[in-house]
C-alpha atoms as a PDB file:
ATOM      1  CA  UNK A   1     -13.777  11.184  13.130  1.00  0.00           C
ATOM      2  CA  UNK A   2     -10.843  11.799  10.975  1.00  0.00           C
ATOM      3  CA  UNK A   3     -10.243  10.544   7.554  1.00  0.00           C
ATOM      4  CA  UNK A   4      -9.625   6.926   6.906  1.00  0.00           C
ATOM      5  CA  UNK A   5      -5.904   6.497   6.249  1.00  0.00           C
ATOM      6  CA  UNK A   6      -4.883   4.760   2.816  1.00  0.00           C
ATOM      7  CA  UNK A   7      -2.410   3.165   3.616  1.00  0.00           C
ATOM      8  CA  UNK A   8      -0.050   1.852   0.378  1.00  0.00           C
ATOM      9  CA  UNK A   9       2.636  -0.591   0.334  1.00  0.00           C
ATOM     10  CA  UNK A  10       4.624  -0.878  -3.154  1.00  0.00           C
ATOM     11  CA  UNK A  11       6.311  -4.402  -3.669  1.00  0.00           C
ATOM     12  CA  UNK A  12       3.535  -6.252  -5.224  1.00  0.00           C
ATOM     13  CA  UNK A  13       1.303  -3.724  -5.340  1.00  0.00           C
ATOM     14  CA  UNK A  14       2.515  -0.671  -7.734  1.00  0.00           C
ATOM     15  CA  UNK A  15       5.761  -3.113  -8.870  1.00  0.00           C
ATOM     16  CA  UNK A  16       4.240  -6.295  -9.465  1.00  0.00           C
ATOM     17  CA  UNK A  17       6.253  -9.521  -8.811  1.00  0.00           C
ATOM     18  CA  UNK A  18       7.408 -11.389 -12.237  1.00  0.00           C
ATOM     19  CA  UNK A  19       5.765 -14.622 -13.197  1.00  0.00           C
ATOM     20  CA  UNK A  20       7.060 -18.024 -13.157  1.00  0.00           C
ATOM     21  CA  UNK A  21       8.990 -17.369 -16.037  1.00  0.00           C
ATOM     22  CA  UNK A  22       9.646 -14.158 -15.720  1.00  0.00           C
ATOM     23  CA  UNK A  23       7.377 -11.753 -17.352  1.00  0.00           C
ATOM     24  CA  UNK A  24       6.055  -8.464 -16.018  1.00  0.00           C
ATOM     25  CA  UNK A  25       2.100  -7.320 -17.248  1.00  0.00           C
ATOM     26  CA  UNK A  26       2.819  -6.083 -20.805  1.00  0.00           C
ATOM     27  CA  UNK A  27       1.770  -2.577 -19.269  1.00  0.00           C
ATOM     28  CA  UNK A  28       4.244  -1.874 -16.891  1.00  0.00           C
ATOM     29  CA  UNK A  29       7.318   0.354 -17.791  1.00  0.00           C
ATOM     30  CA  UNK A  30      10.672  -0.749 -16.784  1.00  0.00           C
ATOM     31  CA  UNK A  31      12.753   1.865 -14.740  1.00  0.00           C
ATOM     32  CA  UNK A  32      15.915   1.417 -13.388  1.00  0.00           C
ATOM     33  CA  UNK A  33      16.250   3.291  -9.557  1.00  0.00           C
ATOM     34  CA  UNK A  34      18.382   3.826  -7.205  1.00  0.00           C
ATOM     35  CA  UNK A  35      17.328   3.227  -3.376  1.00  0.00           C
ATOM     36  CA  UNK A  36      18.821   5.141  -0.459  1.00  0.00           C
ATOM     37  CA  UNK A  37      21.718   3.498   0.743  1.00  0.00           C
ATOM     38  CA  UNK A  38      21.893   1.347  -2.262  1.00  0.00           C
ATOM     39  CA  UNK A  39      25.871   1.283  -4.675  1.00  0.00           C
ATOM     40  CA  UNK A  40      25.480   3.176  -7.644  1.00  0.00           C
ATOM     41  CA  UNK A  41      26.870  -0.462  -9.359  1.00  0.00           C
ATOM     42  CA  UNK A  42      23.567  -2.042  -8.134  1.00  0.00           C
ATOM     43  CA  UNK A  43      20.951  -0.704  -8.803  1.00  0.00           C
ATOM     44  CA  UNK A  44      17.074  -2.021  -9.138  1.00  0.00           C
ATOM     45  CA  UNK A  45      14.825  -2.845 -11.805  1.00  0.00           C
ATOM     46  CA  UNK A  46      10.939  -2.232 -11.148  1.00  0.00           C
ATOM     47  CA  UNK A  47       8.044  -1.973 -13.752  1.00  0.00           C
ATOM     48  CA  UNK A  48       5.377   0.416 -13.271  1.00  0.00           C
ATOM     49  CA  UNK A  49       1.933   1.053 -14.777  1.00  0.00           C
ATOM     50  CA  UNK A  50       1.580   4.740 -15.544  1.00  0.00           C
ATOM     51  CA  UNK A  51      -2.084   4.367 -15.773  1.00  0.00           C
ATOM     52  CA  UNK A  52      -1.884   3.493 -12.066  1.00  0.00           C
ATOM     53  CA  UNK A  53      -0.407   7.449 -11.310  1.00  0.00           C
ATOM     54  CA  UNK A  54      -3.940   9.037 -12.701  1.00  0.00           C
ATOM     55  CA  UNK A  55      -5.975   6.368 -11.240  1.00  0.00           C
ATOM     56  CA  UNK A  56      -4.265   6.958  -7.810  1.00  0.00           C
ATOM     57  CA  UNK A  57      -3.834  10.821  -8.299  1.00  0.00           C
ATOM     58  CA  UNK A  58      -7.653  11.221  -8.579  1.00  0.00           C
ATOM     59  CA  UNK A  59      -8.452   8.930  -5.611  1.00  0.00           C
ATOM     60  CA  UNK A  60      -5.654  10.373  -3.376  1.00  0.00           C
ATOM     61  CA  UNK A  61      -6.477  14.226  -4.098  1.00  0.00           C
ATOM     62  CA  UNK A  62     -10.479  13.505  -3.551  1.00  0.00           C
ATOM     63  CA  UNK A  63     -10.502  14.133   0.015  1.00  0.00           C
ATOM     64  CA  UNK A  64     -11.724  10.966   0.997  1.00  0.00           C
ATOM     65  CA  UNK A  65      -8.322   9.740   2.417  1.00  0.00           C
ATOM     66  CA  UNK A  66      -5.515  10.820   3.744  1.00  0.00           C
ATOM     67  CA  UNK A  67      -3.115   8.464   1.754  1.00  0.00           C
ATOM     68  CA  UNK A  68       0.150   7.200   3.570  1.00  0.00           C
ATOM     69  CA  UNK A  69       3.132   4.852   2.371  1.00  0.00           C
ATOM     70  CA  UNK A  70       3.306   1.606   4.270  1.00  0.00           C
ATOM     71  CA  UNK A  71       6.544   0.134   2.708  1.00  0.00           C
ATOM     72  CA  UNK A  72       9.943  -0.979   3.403  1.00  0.00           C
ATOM     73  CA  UNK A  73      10.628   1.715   0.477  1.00  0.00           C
ATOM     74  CA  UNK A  74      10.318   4.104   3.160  1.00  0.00           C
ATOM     75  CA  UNK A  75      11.225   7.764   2.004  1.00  0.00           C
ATOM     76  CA  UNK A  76      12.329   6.350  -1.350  1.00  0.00           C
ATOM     77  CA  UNK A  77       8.676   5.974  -2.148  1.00  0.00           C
ATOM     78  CA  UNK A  78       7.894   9.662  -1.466  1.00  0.00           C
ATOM     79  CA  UNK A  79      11.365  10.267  -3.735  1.00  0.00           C
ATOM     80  CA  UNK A  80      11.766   7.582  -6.625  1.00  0.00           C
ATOM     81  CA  UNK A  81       8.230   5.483  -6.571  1.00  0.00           C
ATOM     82  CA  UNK A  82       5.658   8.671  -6.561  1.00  0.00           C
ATOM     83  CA  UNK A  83       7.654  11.076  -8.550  1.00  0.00           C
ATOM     84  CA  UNK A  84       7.673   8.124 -11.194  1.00  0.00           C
ATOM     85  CA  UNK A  85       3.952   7.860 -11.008  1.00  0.00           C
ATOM     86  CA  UNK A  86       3.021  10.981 -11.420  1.00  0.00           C
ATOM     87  CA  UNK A  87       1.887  11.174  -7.554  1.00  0.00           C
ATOM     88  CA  UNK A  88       1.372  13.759  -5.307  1.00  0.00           C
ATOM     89  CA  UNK A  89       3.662  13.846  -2.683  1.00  0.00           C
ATOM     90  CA  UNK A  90       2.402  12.403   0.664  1.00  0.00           C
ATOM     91  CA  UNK A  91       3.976  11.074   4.088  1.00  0.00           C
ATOM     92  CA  UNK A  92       5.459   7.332   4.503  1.00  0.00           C
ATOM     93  CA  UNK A  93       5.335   5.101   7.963  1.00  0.00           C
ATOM     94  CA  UNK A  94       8.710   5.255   8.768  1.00  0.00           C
ATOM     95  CA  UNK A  95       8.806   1.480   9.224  1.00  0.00           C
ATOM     96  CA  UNK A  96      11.960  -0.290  11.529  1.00  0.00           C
ATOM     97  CA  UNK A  97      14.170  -2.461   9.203  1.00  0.00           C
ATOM     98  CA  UNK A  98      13.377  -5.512  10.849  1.00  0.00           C
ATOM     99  CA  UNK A  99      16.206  -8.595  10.628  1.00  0.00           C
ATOM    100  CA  UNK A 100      13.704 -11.269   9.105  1.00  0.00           C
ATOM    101  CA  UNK A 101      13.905 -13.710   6.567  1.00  0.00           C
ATOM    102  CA  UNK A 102      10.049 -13.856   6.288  1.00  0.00           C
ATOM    103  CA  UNK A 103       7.425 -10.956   5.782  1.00  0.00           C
ATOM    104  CA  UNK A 104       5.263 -13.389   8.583  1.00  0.00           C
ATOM    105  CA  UNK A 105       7.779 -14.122  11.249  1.00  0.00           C
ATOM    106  CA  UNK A 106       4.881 -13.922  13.684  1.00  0.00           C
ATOM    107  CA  UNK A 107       2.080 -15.930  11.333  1.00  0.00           C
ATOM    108  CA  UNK A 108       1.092 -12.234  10.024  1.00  0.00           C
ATOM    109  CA  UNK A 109       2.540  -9.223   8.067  1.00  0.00           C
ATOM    110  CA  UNK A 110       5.726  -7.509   9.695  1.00  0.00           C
ATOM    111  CA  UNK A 111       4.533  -4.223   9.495  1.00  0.00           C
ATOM    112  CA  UNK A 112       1.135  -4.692  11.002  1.00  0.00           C
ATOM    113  CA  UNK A 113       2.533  -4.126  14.910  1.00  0.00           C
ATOM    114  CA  UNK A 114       4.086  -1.008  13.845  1.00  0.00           C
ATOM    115  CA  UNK A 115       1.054   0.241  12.311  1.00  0.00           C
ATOM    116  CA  UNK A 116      -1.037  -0.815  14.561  1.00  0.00           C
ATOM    117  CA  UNK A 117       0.300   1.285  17.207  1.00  0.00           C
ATOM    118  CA  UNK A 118       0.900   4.266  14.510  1.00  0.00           C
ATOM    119  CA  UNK A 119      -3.254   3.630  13.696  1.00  0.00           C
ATOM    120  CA  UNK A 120      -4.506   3.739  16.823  1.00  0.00           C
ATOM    121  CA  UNK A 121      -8.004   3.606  16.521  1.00  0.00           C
ATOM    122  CA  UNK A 122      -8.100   5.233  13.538  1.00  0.00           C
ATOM    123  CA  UNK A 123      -9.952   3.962  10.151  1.00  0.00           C
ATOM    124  CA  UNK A 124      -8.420   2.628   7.494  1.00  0.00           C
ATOM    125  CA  UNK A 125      -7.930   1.164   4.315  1.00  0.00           C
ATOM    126  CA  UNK A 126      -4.676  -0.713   3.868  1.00  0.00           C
ATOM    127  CA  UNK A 127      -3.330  -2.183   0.702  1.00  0.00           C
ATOM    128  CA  UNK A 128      -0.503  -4.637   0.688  1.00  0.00           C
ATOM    129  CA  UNK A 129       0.294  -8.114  -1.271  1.00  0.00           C
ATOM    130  CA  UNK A 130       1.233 -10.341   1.997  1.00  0.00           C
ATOM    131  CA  UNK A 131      -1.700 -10.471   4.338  1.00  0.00           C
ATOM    132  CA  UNK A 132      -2.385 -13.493   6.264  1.00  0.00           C
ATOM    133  CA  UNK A 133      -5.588 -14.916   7.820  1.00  0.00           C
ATOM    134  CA  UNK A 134      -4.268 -13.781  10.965  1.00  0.00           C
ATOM    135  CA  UNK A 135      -4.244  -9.550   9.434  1.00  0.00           C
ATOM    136  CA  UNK A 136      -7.608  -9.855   8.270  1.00  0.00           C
ATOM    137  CA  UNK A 137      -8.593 -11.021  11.872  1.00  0.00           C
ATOM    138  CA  UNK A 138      -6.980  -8.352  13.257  1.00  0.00           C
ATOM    139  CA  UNK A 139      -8.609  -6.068  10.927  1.00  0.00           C
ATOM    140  CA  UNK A 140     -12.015  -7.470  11.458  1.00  0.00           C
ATOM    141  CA  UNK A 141     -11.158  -6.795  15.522  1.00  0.00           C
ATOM    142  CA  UNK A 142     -10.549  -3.313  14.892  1.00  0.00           C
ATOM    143  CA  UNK A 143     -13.384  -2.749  13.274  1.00  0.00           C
ATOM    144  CA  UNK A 144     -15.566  -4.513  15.668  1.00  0.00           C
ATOM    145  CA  UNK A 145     -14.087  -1.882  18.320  1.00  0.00           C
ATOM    146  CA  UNK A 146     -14.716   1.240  16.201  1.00  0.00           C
ATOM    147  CA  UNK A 147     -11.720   1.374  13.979  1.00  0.00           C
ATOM    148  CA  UNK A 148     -13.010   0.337  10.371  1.00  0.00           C
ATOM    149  CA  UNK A 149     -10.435  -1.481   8.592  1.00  0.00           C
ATOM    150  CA  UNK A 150     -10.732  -2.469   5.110  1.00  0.00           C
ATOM    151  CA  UNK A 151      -7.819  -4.667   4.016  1.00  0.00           C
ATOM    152  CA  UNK A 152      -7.013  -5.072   0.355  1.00  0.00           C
ATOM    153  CA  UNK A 153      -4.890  -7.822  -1.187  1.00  0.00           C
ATOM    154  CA  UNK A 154      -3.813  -7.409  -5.098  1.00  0.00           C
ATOM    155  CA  UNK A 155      -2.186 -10.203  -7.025  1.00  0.00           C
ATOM    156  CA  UNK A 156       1.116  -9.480  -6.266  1.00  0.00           C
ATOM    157  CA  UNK A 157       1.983 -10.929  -9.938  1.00  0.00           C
ATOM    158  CA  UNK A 158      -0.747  -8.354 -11.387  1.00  0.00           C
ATOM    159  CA  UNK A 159      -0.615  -5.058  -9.248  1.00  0.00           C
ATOM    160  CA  UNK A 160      -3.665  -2.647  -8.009  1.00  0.00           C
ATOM    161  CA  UNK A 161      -6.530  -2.501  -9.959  1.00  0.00           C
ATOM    162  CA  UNK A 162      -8.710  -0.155 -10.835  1.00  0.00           C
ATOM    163  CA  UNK A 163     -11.319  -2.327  -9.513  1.00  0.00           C
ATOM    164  CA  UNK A 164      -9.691  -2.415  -6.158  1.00  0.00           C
ATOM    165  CA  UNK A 165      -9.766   1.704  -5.846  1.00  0.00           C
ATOM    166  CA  UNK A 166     -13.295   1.265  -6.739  1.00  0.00           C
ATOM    167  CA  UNK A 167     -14.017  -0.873  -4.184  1.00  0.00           C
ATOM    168  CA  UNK A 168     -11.858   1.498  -1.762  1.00  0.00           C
ATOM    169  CA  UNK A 169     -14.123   4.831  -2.995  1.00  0.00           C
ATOM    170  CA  UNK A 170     -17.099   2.402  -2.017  1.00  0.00           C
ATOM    171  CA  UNK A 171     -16.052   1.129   1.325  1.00  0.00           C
ATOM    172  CA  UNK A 172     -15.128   5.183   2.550  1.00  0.00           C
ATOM    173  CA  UNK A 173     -18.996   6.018   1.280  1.00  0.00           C
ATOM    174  CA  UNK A 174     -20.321   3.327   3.184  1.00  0.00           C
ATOM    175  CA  UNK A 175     -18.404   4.640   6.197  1.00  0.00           C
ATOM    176  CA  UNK A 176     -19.545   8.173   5.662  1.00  0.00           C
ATOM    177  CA  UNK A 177     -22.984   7.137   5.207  1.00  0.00           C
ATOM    178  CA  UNK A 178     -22.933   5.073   8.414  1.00  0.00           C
ATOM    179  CA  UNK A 179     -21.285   8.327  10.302  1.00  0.00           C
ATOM    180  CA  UNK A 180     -23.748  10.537   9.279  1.00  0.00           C
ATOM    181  CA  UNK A 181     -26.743   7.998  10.501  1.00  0.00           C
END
């Protein structure tokens, strides 16, 4: 069985979403980028962690997972998010650009048909701000057919944690264990 796939979205995850009234975690670094496709007279704000580039670095280049960008940053998260990070470069979903005024036009997550069908039956460990009830039953589905699915869900106001790449580095064990039995 191959590695489980980690797959990482960015929006509420790496760039958290500002409060109510507008404050960022006092550990985040403003940036100022510039997406493909975007005017060179508009460009966007994030705020990043840089603890959050060693944290990921060391789970991404363990082995464990083959890590994967699930975002509507597309490339640009391979180009501008990573290289800000500190990350190793690895591949993104190239994800449709869906005309949607919600990320749950369906009752779930956008993105989850296309990776569904990118997944297979693949395992996986998927991290993204915006799941609904209806993602984690799909996830729980897969996983009752053979494709372990671990879905993680930050505060999209707070970020990943290094709690929540703890708990990732768990789940994979548990999964290895269970292979090797």
């Amino acid at each position: 069985m191959p590695l489980p796939y980690l797959l990482l979205d960015i929006d509420g995850v790496l760039i958290p979403f500002p409060a109510a009234d507008g404050s960022t975690p006092p550990t985040h670094v403003r940036h100022t980028v510039l997406p493909t496709g975007r005017n060179s007279d508009d460009p966007v704000l994030v705020w990043l962690d840089p603890r959050q580039g060693g944290i990921l670095t060391d789970l991404l280049t363990s082995g464990i997972v083959t890590p994967v960008w699930c975002t509507s940053w597309r490339k640009d998260a391979t180009t501008i998010i990573g290289p800000l990070l500190g990350l190793p470069r690895f591949p993104y979903l190239d994800l449709p650009r869906p005309q949607i005024t919600t990320s749950h036009p369906d009752g779930y997550l956008w993105k989850r048909d296309h990776v569904d069908i990118w997944l297979a039956d693949a395992p996986a460990v998927w991290i993204d701000d915006d799941f609904t009830g209806l993602d984690h039953a799909w996830a729980a589905e897969r996983t009752s057919r053979g494709a372990p699915t671990l879905l993680m869900q930050p505060d999209p106001h707070l970020g990943l944690q290094p709690d929540h790449l703890t708990e990732v580095t768990k789940w994979v064990a548990r999964l290895s264990a269970a292979r090797a039995a």
